[in-house]
C-alpha atoms as a PDB file:
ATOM      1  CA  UNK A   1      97.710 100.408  98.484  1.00  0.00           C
ATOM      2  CA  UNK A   2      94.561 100.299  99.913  1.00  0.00           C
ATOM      3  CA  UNK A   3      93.385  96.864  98.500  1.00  0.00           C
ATOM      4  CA  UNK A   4      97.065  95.385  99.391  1.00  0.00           C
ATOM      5  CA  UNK A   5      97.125  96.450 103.272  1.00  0.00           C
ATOM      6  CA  UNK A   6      92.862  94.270 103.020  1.00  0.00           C
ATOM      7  CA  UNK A   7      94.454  91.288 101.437  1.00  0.00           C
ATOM      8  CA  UNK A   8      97.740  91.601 104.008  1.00  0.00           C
ATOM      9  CA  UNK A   9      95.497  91.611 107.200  1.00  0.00           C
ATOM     10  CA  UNK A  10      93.627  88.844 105.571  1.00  0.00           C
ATOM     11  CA  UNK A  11      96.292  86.547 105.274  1.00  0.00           C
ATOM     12  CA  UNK A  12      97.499  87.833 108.979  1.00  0.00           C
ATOM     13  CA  UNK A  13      93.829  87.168 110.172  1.00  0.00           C
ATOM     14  CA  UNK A  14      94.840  83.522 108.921  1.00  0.00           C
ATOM     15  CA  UNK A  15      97.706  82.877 110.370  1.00  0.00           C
ATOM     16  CA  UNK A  16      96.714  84.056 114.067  1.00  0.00           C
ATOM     17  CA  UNK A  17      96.456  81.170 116.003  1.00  0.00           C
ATOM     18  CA  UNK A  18      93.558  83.254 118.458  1.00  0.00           C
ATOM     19  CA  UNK A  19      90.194  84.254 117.637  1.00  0.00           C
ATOM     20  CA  UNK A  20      90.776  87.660 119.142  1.00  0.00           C
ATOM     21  CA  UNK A  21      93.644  88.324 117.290  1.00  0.00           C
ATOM     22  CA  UNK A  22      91.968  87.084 114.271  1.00  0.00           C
ATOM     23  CA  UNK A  23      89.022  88.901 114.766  1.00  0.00           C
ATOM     24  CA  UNK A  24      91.090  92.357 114.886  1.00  0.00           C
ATOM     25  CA  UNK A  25      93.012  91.672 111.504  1.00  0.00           C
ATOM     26  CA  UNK A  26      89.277  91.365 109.871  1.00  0.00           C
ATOM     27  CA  UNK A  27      88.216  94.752 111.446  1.00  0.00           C
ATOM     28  CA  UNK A  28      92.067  95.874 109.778  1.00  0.00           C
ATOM     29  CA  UNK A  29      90.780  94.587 106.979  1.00  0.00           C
ATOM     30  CA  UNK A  30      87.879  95.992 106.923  1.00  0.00           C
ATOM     31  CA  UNK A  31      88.604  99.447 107.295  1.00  0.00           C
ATOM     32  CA  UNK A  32      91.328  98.899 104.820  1.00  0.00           C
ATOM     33  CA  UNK A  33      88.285  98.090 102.033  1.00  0.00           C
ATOM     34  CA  UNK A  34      86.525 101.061 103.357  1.00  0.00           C
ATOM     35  CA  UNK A  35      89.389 103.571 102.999  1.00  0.00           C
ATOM     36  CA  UNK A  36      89.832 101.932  99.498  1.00  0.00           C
ATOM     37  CA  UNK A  37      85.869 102.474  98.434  1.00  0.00           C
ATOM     38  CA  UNK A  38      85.707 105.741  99.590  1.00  0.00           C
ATOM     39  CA  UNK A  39      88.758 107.173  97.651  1.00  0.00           C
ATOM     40  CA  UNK A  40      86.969 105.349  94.327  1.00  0.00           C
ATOM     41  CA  UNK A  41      83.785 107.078  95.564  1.00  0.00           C
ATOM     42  CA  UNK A  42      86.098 110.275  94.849  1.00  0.00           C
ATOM     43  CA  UNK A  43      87.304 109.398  92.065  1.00  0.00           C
ATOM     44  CA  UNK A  44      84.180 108.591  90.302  1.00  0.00           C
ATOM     45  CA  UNK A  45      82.592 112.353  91.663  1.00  0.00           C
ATOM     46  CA  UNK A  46      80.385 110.630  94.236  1.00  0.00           C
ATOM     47  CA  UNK A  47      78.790 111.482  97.513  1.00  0.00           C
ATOM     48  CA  UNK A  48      81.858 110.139 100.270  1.00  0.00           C
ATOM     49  CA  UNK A  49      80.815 108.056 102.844  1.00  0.00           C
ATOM     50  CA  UNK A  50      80.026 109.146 106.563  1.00  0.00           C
ATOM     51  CA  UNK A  51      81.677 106.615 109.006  1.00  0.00           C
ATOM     52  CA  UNK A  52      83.381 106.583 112.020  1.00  0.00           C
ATOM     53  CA  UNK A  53      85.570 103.967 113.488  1.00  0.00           C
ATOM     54  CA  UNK A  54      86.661 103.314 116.938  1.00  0.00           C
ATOM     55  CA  UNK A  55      88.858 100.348 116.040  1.00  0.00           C
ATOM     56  CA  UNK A  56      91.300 101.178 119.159  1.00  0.00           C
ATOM     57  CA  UNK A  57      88.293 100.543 121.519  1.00  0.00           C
ATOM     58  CA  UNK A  58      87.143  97.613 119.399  1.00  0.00           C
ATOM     59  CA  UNK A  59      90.721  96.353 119.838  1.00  0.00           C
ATOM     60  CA  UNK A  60      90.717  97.318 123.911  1.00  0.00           C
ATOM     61  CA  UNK A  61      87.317  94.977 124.309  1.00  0.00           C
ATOM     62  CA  UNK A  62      88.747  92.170 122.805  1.00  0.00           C
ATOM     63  CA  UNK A  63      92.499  92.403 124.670  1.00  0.00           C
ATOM     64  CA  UNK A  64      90.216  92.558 128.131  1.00  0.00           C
ATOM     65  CA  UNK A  65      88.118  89.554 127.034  1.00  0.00           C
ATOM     66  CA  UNK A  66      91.474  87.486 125.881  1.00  0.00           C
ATOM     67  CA  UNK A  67      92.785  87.970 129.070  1.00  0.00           C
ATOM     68  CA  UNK A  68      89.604  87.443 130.921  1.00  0.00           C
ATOM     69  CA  UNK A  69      89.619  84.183 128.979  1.00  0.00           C
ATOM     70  CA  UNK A  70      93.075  83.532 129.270  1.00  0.00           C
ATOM     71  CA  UNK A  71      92.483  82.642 125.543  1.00  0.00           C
ATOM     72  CA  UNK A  72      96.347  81.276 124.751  1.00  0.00           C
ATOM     73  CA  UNK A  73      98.219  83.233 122.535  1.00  0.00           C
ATOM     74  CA  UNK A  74     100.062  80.861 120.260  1.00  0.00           C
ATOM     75  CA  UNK A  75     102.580  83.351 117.957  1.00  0.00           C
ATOM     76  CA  UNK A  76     105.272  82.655 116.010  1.00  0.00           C
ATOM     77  CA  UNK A  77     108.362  84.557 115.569  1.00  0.00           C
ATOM     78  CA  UNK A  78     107.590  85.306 111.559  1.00  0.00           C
ATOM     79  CA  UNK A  79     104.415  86.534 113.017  1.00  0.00           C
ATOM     80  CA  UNK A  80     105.512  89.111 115.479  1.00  0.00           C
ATOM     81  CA  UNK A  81     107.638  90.199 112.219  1.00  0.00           C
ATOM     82  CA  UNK A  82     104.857  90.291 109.983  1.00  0.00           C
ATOM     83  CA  UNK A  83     103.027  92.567 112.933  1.00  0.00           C
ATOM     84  CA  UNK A  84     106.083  94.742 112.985  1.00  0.00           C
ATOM     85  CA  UNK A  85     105.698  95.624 108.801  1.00  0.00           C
ATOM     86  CA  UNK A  86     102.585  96.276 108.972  1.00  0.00           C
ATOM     87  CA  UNK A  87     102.798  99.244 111.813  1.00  0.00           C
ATOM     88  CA  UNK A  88     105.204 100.180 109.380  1.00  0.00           C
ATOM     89  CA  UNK A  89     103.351  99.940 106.157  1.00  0.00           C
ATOM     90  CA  UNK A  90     100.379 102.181 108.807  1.00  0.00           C
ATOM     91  CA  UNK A  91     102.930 104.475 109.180  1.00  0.00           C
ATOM     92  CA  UNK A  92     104.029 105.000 105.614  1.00  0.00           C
ATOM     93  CA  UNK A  93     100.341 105.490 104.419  1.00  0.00           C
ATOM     94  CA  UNK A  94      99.806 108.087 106.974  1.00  0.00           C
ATOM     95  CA  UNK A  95     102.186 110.135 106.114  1.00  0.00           C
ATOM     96  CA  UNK A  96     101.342 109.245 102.637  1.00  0.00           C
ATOM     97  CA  UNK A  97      98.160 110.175 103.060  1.00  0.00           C
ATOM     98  CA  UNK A  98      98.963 113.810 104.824  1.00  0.00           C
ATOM     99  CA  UNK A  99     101.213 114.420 101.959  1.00  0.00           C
ATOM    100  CA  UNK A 100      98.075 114.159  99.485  1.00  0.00           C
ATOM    101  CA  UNK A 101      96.110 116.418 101.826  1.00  0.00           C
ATOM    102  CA  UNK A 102      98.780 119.068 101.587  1.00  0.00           C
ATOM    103  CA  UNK A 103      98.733 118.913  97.918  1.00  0.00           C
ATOM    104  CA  UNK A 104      95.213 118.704  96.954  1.00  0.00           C
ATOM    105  CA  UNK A 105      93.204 122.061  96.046  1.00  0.00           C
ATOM    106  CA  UNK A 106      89.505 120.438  96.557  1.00  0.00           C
ATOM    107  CA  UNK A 107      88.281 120.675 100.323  1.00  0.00           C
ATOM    108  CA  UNK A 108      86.580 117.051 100.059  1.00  0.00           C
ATOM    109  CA  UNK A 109      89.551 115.222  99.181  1.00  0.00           C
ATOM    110  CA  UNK A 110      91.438 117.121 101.380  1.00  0.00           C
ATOM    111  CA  UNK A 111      89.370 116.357 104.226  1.00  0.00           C
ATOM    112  CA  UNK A 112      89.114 112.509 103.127  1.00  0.00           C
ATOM    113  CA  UNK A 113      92.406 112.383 103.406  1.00  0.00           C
ATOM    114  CA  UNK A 114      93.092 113.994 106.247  1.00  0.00           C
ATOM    115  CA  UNK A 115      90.449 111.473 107.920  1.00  0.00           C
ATOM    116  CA  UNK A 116      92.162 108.314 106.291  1.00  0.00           C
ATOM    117  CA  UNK A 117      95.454 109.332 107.783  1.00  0.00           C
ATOM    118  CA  UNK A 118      93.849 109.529 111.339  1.00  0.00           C
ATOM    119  CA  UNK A 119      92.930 106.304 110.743  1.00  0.00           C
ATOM    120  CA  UNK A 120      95.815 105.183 109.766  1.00  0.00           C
ATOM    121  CA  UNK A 121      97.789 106.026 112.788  1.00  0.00           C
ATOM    122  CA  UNK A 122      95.008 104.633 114.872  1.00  0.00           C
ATOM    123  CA  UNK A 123      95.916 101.087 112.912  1.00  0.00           C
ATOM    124  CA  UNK A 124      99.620 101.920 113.943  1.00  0.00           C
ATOM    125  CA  UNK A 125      98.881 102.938 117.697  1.00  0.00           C
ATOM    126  CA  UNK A 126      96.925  99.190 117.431  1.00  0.00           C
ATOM    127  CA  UNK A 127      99.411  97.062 115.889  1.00  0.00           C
ATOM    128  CA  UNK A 128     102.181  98.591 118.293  1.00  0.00           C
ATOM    129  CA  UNK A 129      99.864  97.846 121.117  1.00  0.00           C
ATOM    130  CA  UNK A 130      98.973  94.246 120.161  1.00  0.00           C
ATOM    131  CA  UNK A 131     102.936  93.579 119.643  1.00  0.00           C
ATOM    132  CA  UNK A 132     103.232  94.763 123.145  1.00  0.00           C
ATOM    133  CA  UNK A 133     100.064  92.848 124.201  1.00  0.00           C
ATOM    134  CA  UNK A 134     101.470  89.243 122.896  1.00  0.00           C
ATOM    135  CA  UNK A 135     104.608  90.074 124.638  1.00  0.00           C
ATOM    136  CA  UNK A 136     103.208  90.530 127.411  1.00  0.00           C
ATOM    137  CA  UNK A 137      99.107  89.880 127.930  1.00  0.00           C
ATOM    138  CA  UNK A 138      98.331  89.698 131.371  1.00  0.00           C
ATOM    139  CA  UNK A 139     100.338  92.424 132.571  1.00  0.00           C
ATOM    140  CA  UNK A 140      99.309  94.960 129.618  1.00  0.00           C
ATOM    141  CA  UNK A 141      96.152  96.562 130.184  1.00  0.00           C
ATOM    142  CA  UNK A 142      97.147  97.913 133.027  1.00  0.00           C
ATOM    143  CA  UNK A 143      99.931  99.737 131.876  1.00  0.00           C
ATOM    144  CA  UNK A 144      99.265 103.602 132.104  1.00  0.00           C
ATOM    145  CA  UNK A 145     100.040 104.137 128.717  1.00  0.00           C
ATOM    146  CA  UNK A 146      97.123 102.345 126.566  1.00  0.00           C
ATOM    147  CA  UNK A 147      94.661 104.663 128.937  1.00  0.00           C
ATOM    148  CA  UNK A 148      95.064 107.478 126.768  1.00  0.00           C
ATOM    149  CA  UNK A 149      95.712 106.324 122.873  1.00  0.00           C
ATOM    150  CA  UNK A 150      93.241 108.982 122.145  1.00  0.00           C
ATOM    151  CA  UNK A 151      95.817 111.413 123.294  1.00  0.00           C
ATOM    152  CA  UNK A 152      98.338 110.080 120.300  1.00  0.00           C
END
């Protein structure tokens, strides 16, 4: 699931048509090969990995500097729908993911889990945002609401 979601930003970093937006699928992608090296860390009994991501301030950054730029954002329809699975496919791995915590006995892999599925909804909160952001990107960052993601 893990390695799918890397190669899907991939081929979304591809198709972006802006820089920022590409750069944001690779730091998807990214943290989609993490999640996916960690849990075969577990598997194979070794130590897990210590990181911690702040992908939704990343994202923020980059938004402020499009707009400073007024960098165009050239998106296609098919795109925008291709956005719109994957906050989906963030959403079903979340919950996947707290469903695995629930049922697994060892504290490690509970707590791996648990910190995937964080992530995982920080993805979503990002993906919804940047939907709203090509929509609308010079209006956006001021709207009350992306002030507090943390809060989500």
């Amino acid at each position: 699931m893990e390695r799918e979601g890397e190669d899907y930003y991939r081929g979304l970093a591809a198709k972006a048509g802006n820089k920022g937006i590409e750069g944001i699928f690779h730091t998807l992608a990214d943290a989609e090969a993490k999640h996916y090296q960690a849990l075969l860390q577990l598997r194979d009994n070794l130590p897990l990995p210590v990181y911690d991501e702040n992908i939704l301030l990343y994202a923020k950054n980059v938004f402020q500097q499009m707009r400073l730029d007024q960098d165009p954002i050239n998106v296609q329809d098919d795109q925008v729908e291709a956005y719109k699975k994957a906050c989906q496919i963030e959403k079903e791995s979340r919950e996947f993911y707290l469903q695995k915590a629930e049922e697994l006995p060892n504290q490690a892999e509970k707590e791996l889990c648990l910190k995937i599925a964080e992530e995982e909804m920080q993805h979503y909160i990002l993906l919804d945002a940047m939907i709203d952001f090509i929509s609308r990107p010079y209006t956006w960052l001021e709207n009350a609401e992306w002030s507090h993601p943390d809060s989500y």
